[in-house]
N, C-alpha and C. Protein backbone atom coordinates (compact mmCIF):
# COMPACT_ATOMS: atom_id res chain seq x y z
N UNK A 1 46.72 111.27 -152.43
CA UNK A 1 46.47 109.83 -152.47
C UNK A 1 45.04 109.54 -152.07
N UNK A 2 44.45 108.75 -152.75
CA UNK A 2 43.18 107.86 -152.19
C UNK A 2 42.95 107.93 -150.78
N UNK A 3 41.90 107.66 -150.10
CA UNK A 3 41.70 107.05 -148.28
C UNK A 3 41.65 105.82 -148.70
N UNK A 4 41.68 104.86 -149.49
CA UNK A 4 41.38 103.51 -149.90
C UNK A 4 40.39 102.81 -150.89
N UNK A 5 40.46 102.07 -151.69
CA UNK A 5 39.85 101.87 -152.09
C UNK A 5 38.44 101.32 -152.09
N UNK A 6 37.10 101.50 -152.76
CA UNK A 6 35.95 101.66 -152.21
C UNK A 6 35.24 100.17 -153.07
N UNK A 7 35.74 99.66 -153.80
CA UNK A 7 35.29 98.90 -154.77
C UNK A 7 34.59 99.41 -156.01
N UNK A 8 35.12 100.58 -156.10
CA UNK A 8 34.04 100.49 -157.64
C UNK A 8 35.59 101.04 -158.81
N UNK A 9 34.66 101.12 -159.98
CA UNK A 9 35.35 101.03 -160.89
C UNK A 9 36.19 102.38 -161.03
N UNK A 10 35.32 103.37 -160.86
CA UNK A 10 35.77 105.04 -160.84
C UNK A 10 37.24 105.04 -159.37
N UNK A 11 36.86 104.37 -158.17
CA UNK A 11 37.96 104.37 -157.00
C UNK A 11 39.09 103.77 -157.30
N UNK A 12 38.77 102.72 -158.00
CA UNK A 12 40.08 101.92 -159.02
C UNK A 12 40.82 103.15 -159.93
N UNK A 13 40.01 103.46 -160.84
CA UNK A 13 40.61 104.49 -162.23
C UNK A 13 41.30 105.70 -161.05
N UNK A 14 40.67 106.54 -159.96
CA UNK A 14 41.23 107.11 -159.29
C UNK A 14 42.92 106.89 -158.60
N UNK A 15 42.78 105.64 -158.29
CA UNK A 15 44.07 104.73 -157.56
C UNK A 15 45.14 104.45 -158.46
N UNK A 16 44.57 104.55 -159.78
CA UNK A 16 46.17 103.68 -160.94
C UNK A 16 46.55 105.06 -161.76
N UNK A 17 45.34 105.99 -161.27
CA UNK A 17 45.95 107.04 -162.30
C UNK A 17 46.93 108.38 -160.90
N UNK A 18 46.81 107.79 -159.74
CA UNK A 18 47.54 108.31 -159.05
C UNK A 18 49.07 107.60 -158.42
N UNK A 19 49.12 106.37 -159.29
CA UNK A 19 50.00 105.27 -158.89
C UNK A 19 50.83 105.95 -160.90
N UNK A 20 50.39 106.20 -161.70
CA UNK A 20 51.08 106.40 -163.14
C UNK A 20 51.35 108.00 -162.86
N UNK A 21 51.49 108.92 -161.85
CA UNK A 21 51.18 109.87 -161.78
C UNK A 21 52.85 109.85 -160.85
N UNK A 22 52.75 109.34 -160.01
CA UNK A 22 53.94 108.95 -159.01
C UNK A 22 54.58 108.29 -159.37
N UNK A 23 54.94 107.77 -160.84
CA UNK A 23 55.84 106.39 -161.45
C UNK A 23 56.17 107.44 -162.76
N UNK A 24 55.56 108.24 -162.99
CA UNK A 24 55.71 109.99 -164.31
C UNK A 24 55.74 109.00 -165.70
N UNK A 25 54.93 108.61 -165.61
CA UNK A 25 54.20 107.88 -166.94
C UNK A 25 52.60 108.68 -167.68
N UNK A 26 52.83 109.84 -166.48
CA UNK A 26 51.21 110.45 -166.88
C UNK A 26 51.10 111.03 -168.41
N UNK A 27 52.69 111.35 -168.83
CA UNK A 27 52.30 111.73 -170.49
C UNK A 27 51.99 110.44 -171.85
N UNK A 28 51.63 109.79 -171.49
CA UNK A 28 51.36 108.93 -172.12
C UNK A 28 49.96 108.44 -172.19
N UNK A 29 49.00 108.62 -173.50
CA UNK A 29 47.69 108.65 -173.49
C UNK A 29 47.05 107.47 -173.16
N UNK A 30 46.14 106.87 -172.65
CA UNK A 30 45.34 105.83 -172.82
C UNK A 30 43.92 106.61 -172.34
N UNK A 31 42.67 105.75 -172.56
CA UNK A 31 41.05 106.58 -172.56
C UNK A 31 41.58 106.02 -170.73
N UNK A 32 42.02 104.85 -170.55
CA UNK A 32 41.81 104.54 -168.87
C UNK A 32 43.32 104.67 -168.41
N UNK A 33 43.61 104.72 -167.41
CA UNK A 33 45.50 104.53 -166.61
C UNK A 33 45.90 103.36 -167.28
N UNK A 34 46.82 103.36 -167.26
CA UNK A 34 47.99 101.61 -167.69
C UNK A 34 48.90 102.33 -166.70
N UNK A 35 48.99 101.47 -165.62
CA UNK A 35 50.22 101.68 -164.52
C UNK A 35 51.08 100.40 -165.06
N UNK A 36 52.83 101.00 -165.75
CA UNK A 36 53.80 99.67 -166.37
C UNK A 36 54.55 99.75 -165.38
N UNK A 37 54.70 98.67 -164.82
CA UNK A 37 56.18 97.82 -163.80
C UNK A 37 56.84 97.37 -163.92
N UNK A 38 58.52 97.33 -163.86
CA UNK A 38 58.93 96.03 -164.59
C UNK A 38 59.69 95.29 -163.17
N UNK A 39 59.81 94.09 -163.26
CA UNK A 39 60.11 92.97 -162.20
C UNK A 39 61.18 92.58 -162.61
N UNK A 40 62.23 92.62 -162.65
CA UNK A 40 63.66 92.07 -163.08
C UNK A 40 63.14 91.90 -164.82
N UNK A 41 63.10 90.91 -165.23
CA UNK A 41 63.10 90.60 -166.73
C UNK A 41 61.82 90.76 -167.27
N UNK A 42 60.71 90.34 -165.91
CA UNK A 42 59.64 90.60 -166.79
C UNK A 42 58.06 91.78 -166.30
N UNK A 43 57.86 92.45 -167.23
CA UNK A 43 57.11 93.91 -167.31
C UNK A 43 55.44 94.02 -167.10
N UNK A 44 55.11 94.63 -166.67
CA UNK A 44 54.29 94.30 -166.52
C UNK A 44 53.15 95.77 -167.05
N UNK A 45 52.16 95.77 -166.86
CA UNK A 45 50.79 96.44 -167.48
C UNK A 45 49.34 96.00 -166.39
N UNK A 46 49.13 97.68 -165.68
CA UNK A 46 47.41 97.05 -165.11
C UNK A 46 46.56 98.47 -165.25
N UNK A 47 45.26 97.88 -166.01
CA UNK A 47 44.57 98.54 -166.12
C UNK A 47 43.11 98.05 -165.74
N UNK A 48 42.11 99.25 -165.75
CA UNK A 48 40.52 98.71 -165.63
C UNK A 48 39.63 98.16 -166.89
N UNK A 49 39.04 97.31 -166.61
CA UNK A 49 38.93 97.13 -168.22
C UNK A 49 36.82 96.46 -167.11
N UNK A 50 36.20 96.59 -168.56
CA UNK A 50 34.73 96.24 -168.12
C UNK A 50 34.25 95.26 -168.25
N UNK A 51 33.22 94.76 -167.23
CA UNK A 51 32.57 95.65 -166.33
C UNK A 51 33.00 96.16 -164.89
N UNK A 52 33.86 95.64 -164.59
CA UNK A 52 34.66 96.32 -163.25
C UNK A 52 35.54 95.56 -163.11
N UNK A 53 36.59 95.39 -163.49
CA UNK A 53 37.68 94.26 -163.59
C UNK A 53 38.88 95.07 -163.45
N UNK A 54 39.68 94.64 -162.94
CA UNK A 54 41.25 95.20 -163.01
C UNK A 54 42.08 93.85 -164.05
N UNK A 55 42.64 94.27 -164.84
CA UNK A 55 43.40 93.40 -166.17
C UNK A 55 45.08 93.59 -165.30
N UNK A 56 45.62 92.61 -165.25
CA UNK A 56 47.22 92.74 -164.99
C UNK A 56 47.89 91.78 -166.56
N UNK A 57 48.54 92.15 -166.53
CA UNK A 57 49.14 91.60 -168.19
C UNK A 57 51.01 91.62 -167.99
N UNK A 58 51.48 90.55 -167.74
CA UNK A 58 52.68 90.30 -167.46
C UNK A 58 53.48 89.76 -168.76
N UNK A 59 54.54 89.99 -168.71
CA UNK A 59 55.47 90.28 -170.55
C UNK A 59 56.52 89.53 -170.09
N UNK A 60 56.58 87.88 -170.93
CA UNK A 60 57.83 87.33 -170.60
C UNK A 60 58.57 87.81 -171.44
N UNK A 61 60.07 87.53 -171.54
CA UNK A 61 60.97 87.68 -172.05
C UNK A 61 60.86 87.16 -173.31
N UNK A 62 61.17 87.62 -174.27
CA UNK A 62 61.49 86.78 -175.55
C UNK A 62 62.61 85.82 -175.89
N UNK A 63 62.67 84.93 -175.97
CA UNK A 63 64.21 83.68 -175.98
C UNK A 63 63.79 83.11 -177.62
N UNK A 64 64.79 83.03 -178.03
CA UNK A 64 65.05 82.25 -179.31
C UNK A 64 65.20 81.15 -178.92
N UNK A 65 65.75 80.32 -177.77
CA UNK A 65 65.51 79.28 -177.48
C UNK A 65 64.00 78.43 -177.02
N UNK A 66 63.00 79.44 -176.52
CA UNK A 66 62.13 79.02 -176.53
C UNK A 66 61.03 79.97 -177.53
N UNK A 67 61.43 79.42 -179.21
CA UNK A 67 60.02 79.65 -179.88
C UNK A 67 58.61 79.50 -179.21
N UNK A 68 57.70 79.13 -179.98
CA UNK A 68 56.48 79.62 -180.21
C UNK A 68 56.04 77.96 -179.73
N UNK A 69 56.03 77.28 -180.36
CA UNK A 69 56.03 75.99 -180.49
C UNK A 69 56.53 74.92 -179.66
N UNK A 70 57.20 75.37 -178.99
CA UNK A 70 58.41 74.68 -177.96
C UNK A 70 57.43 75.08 -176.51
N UNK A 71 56.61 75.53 -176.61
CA UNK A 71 56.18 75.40 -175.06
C UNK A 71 54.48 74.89 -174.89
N UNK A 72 54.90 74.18 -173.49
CA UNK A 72 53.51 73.08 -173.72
C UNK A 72 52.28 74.20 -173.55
N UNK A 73 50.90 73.60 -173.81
CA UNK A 73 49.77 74.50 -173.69
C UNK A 73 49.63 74.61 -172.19
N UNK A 74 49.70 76.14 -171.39
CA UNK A 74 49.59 76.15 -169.99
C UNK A 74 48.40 76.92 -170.13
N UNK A 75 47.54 76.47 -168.90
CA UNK A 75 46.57 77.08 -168.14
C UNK A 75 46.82 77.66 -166.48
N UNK A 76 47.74 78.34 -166.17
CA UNK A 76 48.12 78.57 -164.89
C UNK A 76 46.65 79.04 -164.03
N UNK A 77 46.48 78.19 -162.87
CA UNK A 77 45.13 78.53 -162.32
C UNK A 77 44.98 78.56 -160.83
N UNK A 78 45.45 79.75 -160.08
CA UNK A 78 45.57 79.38 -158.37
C UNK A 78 44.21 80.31 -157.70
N UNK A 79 43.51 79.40 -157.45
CA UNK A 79 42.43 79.97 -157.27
C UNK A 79 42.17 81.06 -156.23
N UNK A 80 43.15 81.30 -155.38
CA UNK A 80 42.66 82.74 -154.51
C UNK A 80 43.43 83.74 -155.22
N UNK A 81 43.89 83.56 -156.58
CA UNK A 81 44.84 85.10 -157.60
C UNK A 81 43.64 85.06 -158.56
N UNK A 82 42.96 84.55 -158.84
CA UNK A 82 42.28 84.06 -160.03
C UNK A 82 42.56 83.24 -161.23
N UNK A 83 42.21 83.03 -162.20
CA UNK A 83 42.66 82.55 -163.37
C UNK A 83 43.46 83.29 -164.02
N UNK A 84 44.33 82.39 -164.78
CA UNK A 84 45.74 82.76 -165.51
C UNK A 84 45.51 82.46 -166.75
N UNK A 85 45.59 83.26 -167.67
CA UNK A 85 45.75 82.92 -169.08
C UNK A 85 47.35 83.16 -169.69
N UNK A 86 47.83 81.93 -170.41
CA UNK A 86 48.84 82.48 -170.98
C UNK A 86 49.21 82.46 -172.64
N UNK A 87 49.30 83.47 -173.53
CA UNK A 87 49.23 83.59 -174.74
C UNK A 87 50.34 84.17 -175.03
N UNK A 88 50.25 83.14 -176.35
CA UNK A 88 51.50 84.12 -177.94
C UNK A 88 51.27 86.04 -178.09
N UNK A 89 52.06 86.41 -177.96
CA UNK A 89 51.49 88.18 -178.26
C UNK A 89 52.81 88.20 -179.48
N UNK A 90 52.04 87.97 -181.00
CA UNK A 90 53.21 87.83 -182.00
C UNK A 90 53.29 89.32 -182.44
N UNK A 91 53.09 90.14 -182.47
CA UNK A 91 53.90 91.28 -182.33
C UNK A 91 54.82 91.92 -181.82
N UNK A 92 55.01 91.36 -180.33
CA UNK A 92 56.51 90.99 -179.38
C UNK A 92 57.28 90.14 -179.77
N UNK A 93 56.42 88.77 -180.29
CA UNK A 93 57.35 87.70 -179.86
C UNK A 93 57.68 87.18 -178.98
N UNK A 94 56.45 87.17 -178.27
CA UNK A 94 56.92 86.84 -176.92
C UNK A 94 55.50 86.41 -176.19
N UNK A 95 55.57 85.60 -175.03
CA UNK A 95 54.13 84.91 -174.00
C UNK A 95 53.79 86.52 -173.16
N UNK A 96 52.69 86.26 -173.18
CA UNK A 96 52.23 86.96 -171.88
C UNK A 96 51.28 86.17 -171.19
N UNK A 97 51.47 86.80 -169.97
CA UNK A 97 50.03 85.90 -168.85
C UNK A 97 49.31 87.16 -168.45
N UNK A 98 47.94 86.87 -168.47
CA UNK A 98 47.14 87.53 -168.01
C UNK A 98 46.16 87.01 -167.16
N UNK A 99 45.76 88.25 -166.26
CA UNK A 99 45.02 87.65 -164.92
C UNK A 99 44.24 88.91 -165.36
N UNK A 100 42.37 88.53 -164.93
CA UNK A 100 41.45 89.25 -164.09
C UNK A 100 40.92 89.22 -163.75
N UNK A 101 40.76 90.40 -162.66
CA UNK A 101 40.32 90.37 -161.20
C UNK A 101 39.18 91.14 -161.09
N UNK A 102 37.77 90.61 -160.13
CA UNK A 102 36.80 92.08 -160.09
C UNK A 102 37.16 93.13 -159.19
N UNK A 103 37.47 94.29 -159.53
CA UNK A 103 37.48 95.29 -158.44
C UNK A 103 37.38 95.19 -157.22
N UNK A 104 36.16 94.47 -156.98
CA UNK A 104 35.29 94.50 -155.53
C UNK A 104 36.19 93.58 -154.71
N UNK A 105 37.27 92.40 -155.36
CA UNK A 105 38.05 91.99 -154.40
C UNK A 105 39.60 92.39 -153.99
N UNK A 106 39.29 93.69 -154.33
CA UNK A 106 40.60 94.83 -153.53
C UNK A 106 39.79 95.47 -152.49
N UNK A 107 40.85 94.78 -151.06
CA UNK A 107 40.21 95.82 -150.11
C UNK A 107 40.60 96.92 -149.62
N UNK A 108 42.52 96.98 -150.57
CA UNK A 108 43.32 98.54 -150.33
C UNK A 108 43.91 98.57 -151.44
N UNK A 109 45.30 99.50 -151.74
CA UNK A 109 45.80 99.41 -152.34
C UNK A 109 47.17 98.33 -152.33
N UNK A 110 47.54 97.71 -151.11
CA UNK A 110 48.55 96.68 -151.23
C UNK A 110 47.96 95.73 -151.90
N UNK A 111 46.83 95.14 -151.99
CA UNK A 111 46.26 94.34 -152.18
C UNK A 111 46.41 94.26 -153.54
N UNK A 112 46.55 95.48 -154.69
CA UNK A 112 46.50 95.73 -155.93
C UNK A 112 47.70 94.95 -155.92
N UNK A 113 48.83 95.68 -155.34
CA UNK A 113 50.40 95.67 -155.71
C UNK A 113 51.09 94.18 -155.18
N UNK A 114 49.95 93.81 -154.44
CA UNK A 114 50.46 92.13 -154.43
C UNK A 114 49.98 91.18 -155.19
N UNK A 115 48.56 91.43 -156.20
CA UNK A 115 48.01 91.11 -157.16
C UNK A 115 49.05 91.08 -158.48
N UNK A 116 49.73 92.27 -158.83
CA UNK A 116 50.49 92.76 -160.06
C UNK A 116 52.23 92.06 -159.27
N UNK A 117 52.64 91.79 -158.13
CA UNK A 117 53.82 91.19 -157.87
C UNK A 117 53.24 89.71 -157.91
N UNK A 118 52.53 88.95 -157.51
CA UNK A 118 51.96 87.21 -157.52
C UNK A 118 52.47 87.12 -159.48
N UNK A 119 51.43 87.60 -160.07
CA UNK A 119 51.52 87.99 -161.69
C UNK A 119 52.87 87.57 -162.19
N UNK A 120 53.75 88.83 -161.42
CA UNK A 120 54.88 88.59 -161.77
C UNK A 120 55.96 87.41 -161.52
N UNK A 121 55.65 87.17 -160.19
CA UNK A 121 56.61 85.69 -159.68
C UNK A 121 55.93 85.32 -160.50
N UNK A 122 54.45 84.45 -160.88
CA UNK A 122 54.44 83.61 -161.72
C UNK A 122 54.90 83.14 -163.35
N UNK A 123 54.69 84.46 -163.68
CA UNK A 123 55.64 84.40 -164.95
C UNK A 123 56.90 84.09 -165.26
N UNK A 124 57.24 84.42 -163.76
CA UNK A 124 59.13 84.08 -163.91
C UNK A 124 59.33 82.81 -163.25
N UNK A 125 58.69 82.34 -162.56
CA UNK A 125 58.81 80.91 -162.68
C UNK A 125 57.60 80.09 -164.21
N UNK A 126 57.20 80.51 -164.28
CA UNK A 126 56.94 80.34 -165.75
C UNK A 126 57.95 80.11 -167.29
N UNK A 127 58.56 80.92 -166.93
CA UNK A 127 59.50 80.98 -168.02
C UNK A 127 60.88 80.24 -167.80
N UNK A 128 61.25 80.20 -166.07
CA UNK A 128 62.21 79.55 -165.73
C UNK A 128 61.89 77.81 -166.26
N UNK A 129 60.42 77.49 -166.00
CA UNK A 129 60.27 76.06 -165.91
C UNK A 129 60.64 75.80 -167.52
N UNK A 130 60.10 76.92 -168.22
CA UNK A 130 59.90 76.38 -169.86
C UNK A 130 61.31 76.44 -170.29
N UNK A 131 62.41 77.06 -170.00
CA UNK A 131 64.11 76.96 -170.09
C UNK A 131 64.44 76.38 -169.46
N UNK A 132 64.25 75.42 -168.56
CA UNK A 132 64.61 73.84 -168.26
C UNK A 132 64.05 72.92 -168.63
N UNK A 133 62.58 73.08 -169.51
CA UNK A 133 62.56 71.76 -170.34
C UNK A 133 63.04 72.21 -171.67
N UNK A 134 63.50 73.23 -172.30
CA UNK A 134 63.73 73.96 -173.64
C UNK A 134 64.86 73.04 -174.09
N UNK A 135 64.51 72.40 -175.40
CA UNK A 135 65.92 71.44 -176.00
C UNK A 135 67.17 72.64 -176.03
N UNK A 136 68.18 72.51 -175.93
CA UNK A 136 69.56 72.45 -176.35
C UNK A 136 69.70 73.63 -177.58
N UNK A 137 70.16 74.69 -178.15
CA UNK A 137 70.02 74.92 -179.33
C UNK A 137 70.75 74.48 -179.87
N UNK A 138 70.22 73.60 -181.21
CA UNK A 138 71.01 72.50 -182.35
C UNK A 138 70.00 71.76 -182.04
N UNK A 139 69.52 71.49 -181.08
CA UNK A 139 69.38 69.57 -180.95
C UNK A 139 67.60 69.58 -181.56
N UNK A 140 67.55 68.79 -182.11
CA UNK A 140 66.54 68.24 -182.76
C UNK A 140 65.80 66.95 -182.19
């Protein structure tokens, strides 16, 4: 294991490829780590992406009750997680939210894993809110 993380991009790639290593996802290619999680319903994906950023990428559920169209335009934005993007990924069929973060504001590794769990509560109250305003199926 790591002594902690140092802030740079290489101490990061060190940390997720020893976190996909201990989760036995290591046969699976990518050029950088993708450490996948899944949180009750919804999955998750974190990798390094440039110039020194850690990417978390959270996978709602797909519902036929809530198409494509049926959900309002969100900008989820809590400023000490960072900014939230949330998008159509139509090859799933399904929203994802994405957050990123610069490296340099991990000062261990919990810090990662409470980054990639925040991610996740938000999505699932995300998706909870959009299936309580979701019409009825039938109703027009």
């Amino acid at each position: 294991m790591t002594d902690g993380l140092d802030g740079t991009l290489a101490g990061m790639q060190q940390f997720l490829r020893e976190m996909v290593d201990l989760t036995d996802q290591a046969e699976r290619t990518h050029t950088a780590p993708v450490l996948e999680l899944q949180f009750g319903a919804i999955g998750t994906r974190t990798t390094v992406t440039a110039p020194a950023s850690l990417t978390i990428v959270a996978q709602l559920p797909s519902s036929p009750q809530l198409p494509y169209n049926s959900w309002p335009p969100l900008a989820l934005d809590t400023a000490a997680q960072g900014a939230t993007e949330l998008l159509w990924q139509a090859d799933s069929g399904c929203f994802v939210a994405i957050r990123t973060l610069p490296i340099s504001s991990f000062a261990d590794e919990t810090s990662v894993f409470d980054a990639i769990m925040a991610l996740a509560d938000e999505a699932q109250a995300c998706y909870a809110a959009a299936n309580a305003t979701a019409p009825a199926p039938g109703a027009h």
